[in-house]
Protein backbone atom coordinates (compact mmCIF):
# COMPACT_ATOMS: atom_id res chain seq x y z
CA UNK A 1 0.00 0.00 0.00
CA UNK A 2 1.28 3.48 -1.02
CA UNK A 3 0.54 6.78 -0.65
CA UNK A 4 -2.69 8.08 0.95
CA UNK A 5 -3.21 4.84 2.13
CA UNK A 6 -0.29 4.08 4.04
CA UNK A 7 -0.23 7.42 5.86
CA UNK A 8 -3.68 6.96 6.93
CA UNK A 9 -3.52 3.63 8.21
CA UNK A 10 0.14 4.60 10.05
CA UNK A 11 -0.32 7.73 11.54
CA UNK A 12 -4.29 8.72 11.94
CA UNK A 13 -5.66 7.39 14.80
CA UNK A 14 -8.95 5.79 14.33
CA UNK A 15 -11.48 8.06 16.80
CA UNK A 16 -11.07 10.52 14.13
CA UNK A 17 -13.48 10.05 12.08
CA UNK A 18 -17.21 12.91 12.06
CA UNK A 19 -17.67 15.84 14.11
CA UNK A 20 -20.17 15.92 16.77
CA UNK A 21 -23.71 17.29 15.72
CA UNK A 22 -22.78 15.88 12.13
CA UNK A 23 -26.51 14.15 11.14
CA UNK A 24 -25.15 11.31 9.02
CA UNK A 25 -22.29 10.12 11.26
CA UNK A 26 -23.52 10.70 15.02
CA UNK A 27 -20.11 9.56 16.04
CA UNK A 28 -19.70 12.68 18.63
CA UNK A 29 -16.10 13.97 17.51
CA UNK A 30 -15.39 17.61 18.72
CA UNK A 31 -14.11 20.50 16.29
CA UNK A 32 -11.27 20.49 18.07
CA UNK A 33 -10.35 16.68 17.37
CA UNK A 34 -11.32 17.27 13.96
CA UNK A 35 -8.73 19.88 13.76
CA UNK A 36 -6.37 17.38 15.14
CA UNK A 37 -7.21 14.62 13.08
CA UNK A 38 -6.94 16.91 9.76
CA UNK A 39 -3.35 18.37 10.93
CA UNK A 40 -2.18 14.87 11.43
CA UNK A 41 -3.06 13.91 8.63
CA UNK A 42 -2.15 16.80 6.28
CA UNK A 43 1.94 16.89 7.97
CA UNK A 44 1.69 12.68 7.88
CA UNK A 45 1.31 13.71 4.06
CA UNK A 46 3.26 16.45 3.62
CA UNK A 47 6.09 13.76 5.41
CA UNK A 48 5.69 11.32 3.32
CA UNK A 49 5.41 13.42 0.38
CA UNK A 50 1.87 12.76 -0.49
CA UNK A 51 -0.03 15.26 -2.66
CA UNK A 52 -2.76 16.92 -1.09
CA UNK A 53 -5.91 18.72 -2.64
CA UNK A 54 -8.18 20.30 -0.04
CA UNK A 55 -12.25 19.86 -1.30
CA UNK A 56 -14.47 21.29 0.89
CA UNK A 57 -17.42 18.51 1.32
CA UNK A 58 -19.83 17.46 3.91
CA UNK A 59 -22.06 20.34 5.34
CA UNK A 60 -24.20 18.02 8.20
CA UNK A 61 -23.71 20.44 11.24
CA UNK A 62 -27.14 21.51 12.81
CA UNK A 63 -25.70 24.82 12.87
CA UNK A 64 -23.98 26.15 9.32
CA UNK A 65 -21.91 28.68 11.35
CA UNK A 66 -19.90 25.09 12.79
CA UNK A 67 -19.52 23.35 9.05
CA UNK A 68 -18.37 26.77 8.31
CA UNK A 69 -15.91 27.00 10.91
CA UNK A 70 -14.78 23.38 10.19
CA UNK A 71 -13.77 23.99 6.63
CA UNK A 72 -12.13 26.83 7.55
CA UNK A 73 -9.90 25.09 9.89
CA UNK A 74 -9.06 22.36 7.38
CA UNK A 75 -8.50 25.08 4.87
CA UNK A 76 -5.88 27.00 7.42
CA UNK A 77 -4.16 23.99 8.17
CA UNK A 78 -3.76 23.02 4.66
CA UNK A 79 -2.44 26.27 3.61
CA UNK A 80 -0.20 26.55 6.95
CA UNK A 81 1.45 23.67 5.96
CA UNK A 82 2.61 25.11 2.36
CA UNK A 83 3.85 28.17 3.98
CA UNK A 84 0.66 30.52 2.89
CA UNK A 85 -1.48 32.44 6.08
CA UNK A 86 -4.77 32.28 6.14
């Protein structure tokens, strides 16, 4: 196994996986973890020199203001990592 693969099933830890309030998943992970699952996973690919495109999916927060907030987070990371601010 190569590429996305292996850095996902070496380095994210598996209680990463939907954010609390998400409707579909009802698996009860915080922003916060998400944050932390999405960092360890972008730098695990960035490591490894995996290629990384950021699509902005999903939208099943109650609240829009929190699916908002996630994306942005994933999108800050992302870009943090190539050496842009956002």
């Amino acid at each position: 196994m190569g590429g996305l693969g292996y850095v996902l099933t070496r380095h994210l830890e598996p209680r990463f996986l939907t954010p609390q309030g998400d409707r579909l998943g009802r698996l009860s992970i915080s922003k916060e973890a998400l944050a932390e699952r999405d960092g360890q996973t972008l730098q695990a690919c960035k490591d490894y020199g995996v290629p990384v495109a950021v699509v902005m999916a999903g939208g099943y927060a109650a609240n829009i203001e929190d699916t908002v907030e996630i994306h942005h987070t994933t999108v800050r990371l992302a870009g943090g990592l190539a050496g842009i601010q956002i």
